[in-house]
Structure formats: structure tokens, C-alpha cells
C-alpha atoms as a PDB file:
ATOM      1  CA  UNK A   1     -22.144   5.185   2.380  1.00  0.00           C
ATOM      2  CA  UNK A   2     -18.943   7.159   1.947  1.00  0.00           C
ATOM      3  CA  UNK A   3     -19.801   9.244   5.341  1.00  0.00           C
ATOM      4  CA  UNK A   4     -20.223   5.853   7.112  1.00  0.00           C
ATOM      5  CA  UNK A   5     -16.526   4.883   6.550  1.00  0.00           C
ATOM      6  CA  UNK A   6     -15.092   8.606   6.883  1.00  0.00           C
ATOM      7  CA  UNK A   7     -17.154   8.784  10.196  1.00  0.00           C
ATOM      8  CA  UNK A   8     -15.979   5.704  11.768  1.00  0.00           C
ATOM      9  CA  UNK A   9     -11.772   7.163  10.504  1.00  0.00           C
ATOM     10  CA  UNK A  10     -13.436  10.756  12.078  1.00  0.00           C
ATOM     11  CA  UNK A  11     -14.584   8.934  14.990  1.00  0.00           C
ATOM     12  CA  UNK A  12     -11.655   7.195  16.242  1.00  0.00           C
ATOM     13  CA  UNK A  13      -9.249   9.815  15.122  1.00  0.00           C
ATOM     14  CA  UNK A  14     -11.491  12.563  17.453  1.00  0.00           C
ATOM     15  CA  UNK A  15     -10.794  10.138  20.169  1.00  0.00           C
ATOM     16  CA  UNK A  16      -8.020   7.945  20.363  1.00  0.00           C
ATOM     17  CA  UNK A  17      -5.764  10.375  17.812  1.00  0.00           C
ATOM     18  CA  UNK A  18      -5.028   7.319  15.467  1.00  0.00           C
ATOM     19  CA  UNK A  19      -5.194   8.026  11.812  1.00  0.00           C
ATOM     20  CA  UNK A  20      -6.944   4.248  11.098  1.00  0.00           C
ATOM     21  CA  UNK A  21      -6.267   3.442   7.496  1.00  0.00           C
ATOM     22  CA  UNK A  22      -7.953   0.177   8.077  1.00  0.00           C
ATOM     23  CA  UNK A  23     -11.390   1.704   7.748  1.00  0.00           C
ATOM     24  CA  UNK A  24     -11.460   0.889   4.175  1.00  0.00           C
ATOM     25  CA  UNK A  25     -11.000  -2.885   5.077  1.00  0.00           C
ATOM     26  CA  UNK A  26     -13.734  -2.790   7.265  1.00  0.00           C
ATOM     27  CA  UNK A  27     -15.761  -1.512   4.792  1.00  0.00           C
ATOM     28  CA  UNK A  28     -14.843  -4.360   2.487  1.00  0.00           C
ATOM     29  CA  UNK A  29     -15.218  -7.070   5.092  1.00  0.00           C
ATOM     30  CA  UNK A  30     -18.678  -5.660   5.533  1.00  0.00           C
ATOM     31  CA  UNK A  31     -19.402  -6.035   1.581  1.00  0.00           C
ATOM     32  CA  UNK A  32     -18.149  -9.435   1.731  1.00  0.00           C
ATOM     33  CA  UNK A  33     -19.939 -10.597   4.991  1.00  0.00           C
ATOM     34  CA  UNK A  34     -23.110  -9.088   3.856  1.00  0.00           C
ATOM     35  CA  UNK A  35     -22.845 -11.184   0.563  1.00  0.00           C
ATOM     36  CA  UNK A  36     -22.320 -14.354   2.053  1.00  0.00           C
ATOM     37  CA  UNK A  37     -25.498 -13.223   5.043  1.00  0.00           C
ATOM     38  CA  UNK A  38     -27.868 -12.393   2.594  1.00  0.00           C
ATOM     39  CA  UNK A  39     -26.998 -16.273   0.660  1.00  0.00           C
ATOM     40  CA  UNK A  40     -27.864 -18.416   3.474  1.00  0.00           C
ATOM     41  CA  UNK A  41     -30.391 -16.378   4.834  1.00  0.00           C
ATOM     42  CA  UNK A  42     -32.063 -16.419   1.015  1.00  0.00           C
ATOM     43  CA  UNK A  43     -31.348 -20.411   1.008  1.00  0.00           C
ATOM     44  CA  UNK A  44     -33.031 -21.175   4.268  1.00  0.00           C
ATOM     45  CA  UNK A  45     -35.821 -19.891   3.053  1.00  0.00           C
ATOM     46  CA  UNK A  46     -35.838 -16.060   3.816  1.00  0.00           C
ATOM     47  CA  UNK A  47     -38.414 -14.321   1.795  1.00  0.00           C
ATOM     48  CA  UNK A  48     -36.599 -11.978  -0.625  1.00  0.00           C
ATOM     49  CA  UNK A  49     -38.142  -8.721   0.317  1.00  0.00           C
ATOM     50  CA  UNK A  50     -36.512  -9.334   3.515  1.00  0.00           C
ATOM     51  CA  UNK A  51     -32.897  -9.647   2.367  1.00  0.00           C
ATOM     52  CA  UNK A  52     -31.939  -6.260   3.931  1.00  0.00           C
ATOM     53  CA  UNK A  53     -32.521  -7.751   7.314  1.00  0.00           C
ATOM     54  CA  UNK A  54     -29.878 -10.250   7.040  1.00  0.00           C
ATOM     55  CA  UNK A  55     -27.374  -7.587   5.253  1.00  0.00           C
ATOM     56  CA  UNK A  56     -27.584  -5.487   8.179  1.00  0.00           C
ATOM     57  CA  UNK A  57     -27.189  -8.260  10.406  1.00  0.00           C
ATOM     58  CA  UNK A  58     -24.119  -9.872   8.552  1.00  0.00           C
ATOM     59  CA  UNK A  59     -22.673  -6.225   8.491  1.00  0.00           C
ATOM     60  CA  UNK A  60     -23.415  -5.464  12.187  1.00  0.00           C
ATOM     61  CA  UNK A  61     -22.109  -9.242  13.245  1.00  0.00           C
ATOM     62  CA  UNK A  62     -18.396  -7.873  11.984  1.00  0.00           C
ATOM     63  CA  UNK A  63     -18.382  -5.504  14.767  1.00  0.00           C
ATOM     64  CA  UNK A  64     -16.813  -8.169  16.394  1.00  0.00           C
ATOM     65  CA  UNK A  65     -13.547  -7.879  15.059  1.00  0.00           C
ATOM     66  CA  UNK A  66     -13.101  -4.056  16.924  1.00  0.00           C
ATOM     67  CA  UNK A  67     -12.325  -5.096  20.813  1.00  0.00           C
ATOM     68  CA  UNK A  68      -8.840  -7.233  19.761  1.00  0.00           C
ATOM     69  CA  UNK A  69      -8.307  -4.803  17.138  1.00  0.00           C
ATOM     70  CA  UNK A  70      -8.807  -1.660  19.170  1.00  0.00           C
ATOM     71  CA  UNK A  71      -6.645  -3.874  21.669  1.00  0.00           C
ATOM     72  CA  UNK A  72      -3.310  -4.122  19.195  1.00  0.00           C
ATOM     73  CA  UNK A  73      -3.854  -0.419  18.290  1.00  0.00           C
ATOM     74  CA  UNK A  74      -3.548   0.454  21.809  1.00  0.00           C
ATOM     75  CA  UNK A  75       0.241  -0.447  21.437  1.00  0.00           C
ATOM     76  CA  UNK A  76       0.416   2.721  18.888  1.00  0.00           C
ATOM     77  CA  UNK A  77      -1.767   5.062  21.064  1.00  0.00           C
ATOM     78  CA  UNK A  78       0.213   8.593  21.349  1.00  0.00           C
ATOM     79  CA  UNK A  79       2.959   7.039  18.295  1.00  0.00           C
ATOM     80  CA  UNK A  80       4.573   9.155  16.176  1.00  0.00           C
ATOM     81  CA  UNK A  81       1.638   9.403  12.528  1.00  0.00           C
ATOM     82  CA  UNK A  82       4.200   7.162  10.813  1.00  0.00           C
ATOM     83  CA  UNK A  83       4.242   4.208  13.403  1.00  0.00           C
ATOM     84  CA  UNK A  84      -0.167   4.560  13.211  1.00  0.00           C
ATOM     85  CA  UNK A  85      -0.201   4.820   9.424  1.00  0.00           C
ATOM     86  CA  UNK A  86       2.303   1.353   9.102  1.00  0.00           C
ATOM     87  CA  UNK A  87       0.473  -0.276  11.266  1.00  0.00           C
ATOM     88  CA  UNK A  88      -3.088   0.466   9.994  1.00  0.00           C
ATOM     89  CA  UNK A  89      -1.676  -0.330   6.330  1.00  0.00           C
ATOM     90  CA  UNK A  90      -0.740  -3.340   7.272  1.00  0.00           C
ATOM     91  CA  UNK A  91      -4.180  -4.575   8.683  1.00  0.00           C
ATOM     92  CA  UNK A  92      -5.108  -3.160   5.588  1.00  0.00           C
ATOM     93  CA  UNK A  93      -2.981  -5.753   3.825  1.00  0.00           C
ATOM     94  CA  UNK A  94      -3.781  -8.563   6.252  1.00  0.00           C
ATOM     95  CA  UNK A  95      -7.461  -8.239   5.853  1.00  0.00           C
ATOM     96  CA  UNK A  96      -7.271  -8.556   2.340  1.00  0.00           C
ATOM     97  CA  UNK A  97      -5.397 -11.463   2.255  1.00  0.00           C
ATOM     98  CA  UNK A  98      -8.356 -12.677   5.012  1.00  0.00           C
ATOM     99  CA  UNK A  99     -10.823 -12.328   2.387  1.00  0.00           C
ATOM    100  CA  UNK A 100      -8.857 -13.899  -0.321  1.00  0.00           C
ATOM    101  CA  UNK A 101      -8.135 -16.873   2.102  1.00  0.00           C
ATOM    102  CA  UNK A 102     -12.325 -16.901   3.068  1.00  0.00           C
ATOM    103  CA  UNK A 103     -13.974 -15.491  -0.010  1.00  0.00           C
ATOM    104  CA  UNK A 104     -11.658 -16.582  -2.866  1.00  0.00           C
ATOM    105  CA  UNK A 105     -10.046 -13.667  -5.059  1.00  0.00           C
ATOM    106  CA  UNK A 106     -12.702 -13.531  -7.378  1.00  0.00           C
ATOM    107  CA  UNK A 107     -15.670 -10.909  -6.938  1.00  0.00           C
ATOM    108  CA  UNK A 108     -18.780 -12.036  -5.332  1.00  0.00           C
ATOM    109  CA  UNK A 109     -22.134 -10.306  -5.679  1.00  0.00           C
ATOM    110  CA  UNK A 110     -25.453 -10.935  -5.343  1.00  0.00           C
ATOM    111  CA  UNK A 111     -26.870 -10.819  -8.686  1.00  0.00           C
ATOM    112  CA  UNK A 112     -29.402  -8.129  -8.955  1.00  0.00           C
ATOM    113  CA  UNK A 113     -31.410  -9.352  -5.455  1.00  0.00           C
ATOM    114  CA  UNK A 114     -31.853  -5.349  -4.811  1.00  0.00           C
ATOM    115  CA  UNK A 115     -34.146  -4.961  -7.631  1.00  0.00           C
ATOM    116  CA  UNK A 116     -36.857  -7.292  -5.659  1.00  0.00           C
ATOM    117  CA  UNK A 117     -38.277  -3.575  -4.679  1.00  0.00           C
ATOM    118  CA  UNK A 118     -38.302  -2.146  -8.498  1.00  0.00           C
ATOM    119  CA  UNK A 119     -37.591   0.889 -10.170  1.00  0.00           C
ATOM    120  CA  UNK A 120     -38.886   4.437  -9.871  1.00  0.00           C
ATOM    121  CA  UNK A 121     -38.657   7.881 -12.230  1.00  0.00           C
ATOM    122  CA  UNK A 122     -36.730  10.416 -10.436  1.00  0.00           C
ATOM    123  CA  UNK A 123     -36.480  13.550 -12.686  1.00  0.00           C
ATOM    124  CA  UNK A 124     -36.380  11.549 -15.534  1.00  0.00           C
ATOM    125  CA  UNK A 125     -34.430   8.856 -15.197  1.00  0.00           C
ATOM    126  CA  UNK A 126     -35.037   5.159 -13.633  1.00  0.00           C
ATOM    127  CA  UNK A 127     -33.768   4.971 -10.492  1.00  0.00           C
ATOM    128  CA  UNK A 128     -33.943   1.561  -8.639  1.00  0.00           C
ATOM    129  CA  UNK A 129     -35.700   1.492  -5.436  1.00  0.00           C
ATOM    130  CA  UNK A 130     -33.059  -0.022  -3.262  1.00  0.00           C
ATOM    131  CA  UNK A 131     -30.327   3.221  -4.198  1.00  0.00           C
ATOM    132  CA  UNK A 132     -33.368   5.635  -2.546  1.00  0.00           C
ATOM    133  CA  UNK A 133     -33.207   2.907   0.596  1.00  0.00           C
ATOM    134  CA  UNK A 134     -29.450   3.300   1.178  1.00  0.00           C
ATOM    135  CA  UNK A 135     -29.392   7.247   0.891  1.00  0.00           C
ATOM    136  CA  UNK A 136     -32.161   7.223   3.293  1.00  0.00           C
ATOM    137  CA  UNK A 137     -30.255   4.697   5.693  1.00  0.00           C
ATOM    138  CA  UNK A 138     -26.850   7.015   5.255  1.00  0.00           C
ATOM    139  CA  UNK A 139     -29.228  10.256   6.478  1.00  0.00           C
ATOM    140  CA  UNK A 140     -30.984   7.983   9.408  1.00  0.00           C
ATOM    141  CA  UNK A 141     -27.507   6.902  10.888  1.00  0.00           C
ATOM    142  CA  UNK A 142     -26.339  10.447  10.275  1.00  0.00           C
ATOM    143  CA  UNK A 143     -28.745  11.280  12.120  1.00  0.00           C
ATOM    144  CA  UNK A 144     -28.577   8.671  14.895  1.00  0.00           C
ATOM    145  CA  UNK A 145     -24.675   9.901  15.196  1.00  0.00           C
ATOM    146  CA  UNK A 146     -25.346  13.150  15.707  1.00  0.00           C
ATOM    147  CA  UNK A 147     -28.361  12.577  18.262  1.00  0.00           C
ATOM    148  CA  UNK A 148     -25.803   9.950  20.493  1.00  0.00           C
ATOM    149  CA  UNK A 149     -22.372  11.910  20.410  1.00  0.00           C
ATOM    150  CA  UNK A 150     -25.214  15.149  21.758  1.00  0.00           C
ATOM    151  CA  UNK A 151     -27.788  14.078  23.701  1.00  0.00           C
ATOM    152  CA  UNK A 152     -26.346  10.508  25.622  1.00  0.00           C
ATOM    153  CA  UNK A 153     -24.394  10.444  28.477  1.00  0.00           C
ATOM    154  CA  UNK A 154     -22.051   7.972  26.315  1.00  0.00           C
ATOM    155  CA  UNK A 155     -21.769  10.907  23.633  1.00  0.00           C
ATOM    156  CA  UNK A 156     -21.309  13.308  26.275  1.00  0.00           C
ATOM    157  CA  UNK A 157     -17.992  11.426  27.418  1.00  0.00           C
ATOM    158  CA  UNK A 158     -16.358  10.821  23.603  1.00  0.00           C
ATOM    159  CA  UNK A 159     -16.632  14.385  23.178  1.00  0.00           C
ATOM    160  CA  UNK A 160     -15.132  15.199  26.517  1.00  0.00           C
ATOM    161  CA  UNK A 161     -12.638  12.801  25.751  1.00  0.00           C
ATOM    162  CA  UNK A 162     -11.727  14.343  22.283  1.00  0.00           C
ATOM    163  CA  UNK A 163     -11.542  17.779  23.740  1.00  0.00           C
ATOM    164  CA  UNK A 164      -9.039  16.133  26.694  1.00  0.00           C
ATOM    165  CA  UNK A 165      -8.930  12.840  27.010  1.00  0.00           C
ATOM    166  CA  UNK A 166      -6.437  13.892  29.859  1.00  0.00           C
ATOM    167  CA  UNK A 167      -9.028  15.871  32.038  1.00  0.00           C
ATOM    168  CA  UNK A 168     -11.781  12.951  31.345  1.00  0.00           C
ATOM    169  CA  UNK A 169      -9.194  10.509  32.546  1.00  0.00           C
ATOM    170  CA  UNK A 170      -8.561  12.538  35.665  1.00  0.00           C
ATOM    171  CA  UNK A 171     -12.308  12.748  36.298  1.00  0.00           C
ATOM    172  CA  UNK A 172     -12.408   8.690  36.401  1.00  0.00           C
ATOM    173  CA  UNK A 173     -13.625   8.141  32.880  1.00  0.00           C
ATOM    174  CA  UNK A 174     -12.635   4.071  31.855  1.00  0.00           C
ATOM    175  CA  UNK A 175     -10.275   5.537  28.891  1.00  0.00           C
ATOM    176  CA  UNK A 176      -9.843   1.475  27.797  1.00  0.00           C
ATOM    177  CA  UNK A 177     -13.600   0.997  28.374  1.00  0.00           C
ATOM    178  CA  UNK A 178     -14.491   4.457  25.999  1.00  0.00           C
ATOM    179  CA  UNK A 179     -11.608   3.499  23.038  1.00  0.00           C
ATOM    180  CA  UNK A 180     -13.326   0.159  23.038  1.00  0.00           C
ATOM    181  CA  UNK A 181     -16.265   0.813  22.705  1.00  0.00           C
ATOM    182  CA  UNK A 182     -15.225   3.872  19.936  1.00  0.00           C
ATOM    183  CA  UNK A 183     -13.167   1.974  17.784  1.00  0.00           C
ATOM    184  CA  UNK A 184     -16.295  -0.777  17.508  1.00  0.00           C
ATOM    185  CA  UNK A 185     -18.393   1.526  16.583  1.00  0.00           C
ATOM    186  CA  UNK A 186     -16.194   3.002  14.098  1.00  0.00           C
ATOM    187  CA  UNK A 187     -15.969  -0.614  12.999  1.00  0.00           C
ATOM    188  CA  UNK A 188     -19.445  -1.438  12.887  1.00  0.00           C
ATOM    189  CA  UNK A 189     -19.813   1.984  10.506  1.00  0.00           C
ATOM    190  CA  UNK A 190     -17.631   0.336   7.980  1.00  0.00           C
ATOM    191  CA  UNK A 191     -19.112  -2.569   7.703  1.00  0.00           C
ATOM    192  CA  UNK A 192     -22.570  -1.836   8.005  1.00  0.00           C
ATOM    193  CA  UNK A 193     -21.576   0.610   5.387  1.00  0.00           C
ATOM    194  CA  UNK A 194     -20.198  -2.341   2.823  1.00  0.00           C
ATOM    195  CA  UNK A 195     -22.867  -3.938   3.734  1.00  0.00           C
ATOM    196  CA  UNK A 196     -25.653  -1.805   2.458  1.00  0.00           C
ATOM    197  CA  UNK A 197     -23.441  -0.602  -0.409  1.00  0.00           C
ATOM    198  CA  UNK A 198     -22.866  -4.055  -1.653  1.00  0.00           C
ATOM    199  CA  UNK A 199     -26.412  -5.235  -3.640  1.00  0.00           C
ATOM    200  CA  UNK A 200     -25.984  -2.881  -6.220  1.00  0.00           C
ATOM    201  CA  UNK A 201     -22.369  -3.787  -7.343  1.00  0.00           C
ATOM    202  CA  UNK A 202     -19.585  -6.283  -6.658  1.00  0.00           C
ATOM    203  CA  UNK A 203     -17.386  -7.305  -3.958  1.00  0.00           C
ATOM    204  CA  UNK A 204     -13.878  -7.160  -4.810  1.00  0.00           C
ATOM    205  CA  UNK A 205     -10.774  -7.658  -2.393  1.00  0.00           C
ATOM    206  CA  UNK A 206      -9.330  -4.511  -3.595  1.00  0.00           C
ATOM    207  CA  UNK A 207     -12.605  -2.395  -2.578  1.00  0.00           C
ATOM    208  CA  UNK A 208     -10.838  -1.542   0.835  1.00  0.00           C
ATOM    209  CA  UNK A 209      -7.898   0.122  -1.103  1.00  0.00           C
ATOM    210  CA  UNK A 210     -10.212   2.762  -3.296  1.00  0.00           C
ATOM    211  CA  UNK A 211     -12.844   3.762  -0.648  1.00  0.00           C
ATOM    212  CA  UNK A 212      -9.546   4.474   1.431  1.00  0.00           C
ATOM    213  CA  UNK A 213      -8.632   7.056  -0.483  1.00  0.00           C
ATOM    214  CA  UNK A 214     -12.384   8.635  -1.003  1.00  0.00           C
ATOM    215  CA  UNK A 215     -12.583   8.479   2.657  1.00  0.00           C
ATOM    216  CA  UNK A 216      -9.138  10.733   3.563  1.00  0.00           C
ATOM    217  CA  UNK A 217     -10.627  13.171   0.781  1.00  0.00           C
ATOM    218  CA  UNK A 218     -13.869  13.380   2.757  1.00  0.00           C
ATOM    219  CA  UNK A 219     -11.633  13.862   5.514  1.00  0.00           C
ATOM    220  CA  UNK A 220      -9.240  16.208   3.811  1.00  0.00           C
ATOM    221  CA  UNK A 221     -11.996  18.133   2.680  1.00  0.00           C
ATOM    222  CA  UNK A 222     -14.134  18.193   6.023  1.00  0.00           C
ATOM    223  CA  UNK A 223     -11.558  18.885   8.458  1.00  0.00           C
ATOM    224  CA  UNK A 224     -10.334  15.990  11.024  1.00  0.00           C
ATOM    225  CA  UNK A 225     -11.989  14.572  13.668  1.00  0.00           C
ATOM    226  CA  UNK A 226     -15.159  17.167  12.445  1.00  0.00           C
ATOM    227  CA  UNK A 227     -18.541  14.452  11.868  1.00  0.00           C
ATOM    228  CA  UNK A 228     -20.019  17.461  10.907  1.00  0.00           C
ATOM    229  CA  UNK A 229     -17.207  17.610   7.994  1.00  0.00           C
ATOM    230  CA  UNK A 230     -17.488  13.892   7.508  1.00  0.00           C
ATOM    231  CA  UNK A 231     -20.997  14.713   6.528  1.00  0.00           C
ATOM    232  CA  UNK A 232     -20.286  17.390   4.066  1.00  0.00           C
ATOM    233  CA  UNK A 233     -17.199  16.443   2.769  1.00  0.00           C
ATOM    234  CA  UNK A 234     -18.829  12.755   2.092  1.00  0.00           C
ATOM    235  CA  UNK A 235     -21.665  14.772   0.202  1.00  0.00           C
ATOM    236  CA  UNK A 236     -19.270  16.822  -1.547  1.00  0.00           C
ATOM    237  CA  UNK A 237     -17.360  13.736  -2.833  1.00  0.00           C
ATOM    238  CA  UNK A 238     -20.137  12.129  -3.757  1.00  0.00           C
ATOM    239  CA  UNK A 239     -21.707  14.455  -5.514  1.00  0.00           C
ATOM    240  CA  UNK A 240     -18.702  15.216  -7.764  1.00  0.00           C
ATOM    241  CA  UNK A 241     -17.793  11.228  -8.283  1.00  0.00           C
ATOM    242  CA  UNK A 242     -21.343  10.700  -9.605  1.00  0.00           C
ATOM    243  CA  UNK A 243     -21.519  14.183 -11.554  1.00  0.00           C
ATOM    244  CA  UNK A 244     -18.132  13.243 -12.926  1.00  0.00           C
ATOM    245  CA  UNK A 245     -18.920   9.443 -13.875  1.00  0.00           C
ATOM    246  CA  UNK A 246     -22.264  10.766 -15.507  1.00  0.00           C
ATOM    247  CA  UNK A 247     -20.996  13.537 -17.669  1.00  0.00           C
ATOM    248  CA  UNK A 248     -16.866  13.047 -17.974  1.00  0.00           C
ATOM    249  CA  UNK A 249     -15.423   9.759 -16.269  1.00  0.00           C
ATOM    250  CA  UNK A 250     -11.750  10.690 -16.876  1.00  0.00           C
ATOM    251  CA  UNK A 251     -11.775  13.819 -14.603  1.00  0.00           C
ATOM    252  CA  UNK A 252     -13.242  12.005 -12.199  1.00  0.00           C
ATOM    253  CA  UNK A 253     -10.472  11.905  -9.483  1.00  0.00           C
ATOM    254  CA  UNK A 254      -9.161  15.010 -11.004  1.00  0.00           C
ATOM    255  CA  UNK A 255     -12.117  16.642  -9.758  1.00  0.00           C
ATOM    256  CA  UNK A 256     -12.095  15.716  -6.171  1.00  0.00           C
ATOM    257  CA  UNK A 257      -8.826  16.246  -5.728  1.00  0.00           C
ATOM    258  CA  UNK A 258      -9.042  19.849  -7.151  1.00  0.00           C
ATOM    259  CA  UNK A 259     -11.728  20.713  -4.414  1.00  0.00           C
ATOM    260  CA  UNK A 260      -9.139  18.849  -2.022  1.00  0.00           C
ATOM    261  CA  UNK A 261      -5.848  21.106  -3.370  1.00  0.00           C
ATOM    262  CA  UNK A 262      -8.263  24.069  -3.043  1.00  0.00           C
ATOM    263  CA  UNK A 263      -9.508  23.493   0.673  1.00  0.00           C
ATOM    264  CA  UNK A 264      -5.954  22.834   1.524  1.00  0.00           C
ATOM    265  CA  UNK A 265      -5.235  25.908   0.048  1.00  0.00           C
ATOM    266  CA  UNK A 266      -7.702  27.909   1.484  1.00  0.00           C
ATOM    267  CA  UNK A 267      -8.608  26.151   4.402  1.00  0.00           C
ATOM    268  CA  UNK A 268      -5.929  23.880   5.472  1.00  0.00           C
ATOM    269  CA  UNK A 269      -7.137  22.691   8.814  1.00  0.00           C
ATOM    270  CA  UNK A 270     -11.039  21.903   6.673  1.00  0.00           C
ATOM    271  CA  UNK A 271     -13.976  23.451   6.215  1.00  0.00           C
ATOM    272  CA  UNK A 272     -15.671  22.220   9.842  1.00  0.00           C
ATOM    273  CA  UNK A 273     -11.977  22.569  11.683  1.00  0.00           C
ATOM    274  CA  UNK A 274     -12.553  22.925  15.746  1.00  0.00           C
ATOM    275  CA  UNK A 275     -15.926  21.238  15.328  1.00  0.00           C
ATOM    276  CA  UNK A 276     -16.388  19.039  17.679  1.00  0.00           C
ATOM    277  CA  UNK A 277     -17.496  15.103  17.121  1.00  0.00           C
END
């Protein structure tokens, strides 16, 4: 789920330039919506097996929110970094008073409704069924990304546009109409993201703040505006967070951010720098 939030901050970045810190809220807003989705749909009668249908759709449903979003960023479009990364931090701050103010500022979960599918053995050790579900979801809309930004026409024209937006605009590409549609889709990755995330752990307001900084080591460590480094840096966090948590939780952040001092080291611009979307 980490590559779904660094891909949307990849995505947007490759495109309109804008370093969007607010990906981590949407990626909250997601967990939250997909919460509160899943308890009606489960009260009206939704059989339980089916929950996932109404996470994705309370996830997806937040996509919303990217047209009058994309619409203030606009105002910061070719901005100095610092005026992006003030603004962005404060939507950061604003959403998460919006979910105080609509979910309370106490966590919300959904008590356990992901082990309707069971458990399973994976090299040993009980795995539930639901975690295999999400990875498999994470490689599908990799995969998805990678088939529309290479073989649609729409793709076709975000990559032009990342490579020079200026030439695309002189060759009558809608700029406005392409950063709309961009940004909601970078939107809809976070939430759909929170979404799917959400059944196996809690919802807290502070979520957007932590995945935030996973997500700019992903990106640190990919190279960006690379989705190609989204993937592997994502898989590269994740990997260590998890191998870290299981055998040595204090290093934990140590340990990322040793692979991140080292890339920067070595690699500066990322491993998957010049790679297009």
C-alpha cells in the first residue's frame, strides 16, 4: 500500500512539478472513509464476505476531493519548493482537523471484519487471508499503472507532459484538463490505498503524518517522478519496516534511513533517475 501513496506524490510530481505532501492525508481520509463504508454497508445488510466491495467504493468515492484541490494547487504551479511544501503541509493540517471534526479524535477500526476469509500457513507462520488480498491488489494496480501511463492514449499524454509539458501545451494538449485529471488519480491512489490498508489495523488522525514520511523515503530512495522507483523503493521500505519490526523494532527507522543516506550518497538523483512515469 506504501507504493499506492508514493505513486500518486510520483505521479503528480512527474507532471505538474509539485512536491504534494498532502498524499499522506489522502491516504488517511481513505482509512477513515473506508471505515465508516464498510459500517453501513455491513448494517444494511451487506453480507460480510463482501465488505471489500464497499471499502473500495468508500475509498474510490474520496476521489472527489482532487478537482477543487488540484484547482487551489494550481495557484502554486511553477512556485518556488518552499511555497508547494507550505501549502501542501497545511492541507495536511487542515485535513486532519477534517477528520477530527467528522470522525472524532479517537481511532476507529473495524474490529477484526478481515478475518471473515481466515488464516493460511505461509512458510510457517499464520498469515491471515485478507494481508495475501491487499499485496495482490498493490501488484494488480501496479500493474494497471504501468499498462495506462504505456499503452493509452491518456498515458501517452502524462508522459509527454512530464518530459515537456511546454511542447505538449504547444501541440494543443488541455494542460488544466490533464493536471485534473492527474492529481485525482493521484488522489484516488491514496485513498484507495487507506482504504484497503485499513481492516487489519486502526484509523488514527495522525496516520497521514507517518506514511508521509515512508512515502518521501520511497521516493528518496526510488528517484522522483520514477513509478518504476515508486515500485522498488516502496518494496524496499517495506521489506526493511517488516524485517525490522519482526526481528529488532528499535532500528526500525534507523534502517530505512541508512539505505536512504546511502542512495543519496551513491545515487543522489535515485536508483530509477530519468525513468520516465
Amino acid at each position: 500500500m506504501l507504493f499506492l501513496v508514493a505513486a500518486g506524490l510520483q505521479l503528480v510530481f512527474g507532471v505538474q512539478k509539485i512536491l504534494n505532501l498532502a498524499c499522506g492525508s489522502f491516504y488517511a481520509l481513505g482509512a477513515y472513509a473506508g471505515v465508516s463504508a464498510v459500517t453501513w454497508a455491513l448494517g444494511h445488510g451487506l453480507p460480510a464476505p463482501l465488505f471489500v466491495v464497499a471499502l473500495l467504493a468508500g475509498g474510490l468515492a474520496l476521489a472527489v476531493i482532487g478537482p477543487p484541490l488540484e484547482r487551489l494547487l494550481r495557484t502554486i504551479d511553477g512556485r518556488d519548493e518552499s511555497f508547494q511544501l507550505l501549502l501542501t503541509f497545511a492541507l495536511v493540517l487542515m485535513l486532519e482537523d477534517v477528520i477530527r471534526f467528522v470522525w472524532g479524535p479517537a481511532p476507529v477500526q473495524l474490529r477484526g471484519a478481515y478475518l471473515v476469509y481466515g488464516q493460511v500457513t505461509v512458510a510457517g507462520s499464520t498469515v491471515p487471508v485478507y494481508n495475501l488480498f491487499v499485496i495482490a491488489a498493490g501488484g494488480v494496480i501496479a500493474l494497471g499503472m504501468g499498462l495506462l501511463l504505456t499503452r493509452t492514449r491518456f498515458g501517452r499524454i502524462v508522459r509527454a507532459t512530464a518530459e515537456n509539458r511546454e511542447v505538449a501545451a504547444a501541440l494543443g494538449v488541455d494542460m488544466r484538463r490533464v493536471y485534473r485529471r492527474v492529481f485525482t488519480l493521484g488522489v484516488a491512489l491514496g485513498t484507495v490505498g487507506g482504504a484497503l490498508v485499513i481492516p487489519a489495523t486502526a484509523a488514527v488522525s495522525e496516520m497521514a503524518i507517518e506514511v508521509i514520511v515512508d512515502a518521501f523515503a520511497v521516493v528518496v530512495i526510488g528517484g522522483l517522478g520514477s513509478m518504476r522507483g515508486a515500485f522498488a523503493g516502496a518494496l524496499i521500505v517495506g521489506v526493511l519496516k517488516a524485517g525490522a519490526i519482526a526481528t529488532w523494532p528499535e532500528v526500525e527507522m534507523l534502517a530505512i534511513y541508512v539505505v536512504v543516506i546511502g542512495v543519496l550518497v551513491l545515487r543522489p538523483a535515485g536508483l530509477f533517475a530519468g525513468a520516465t512515469p
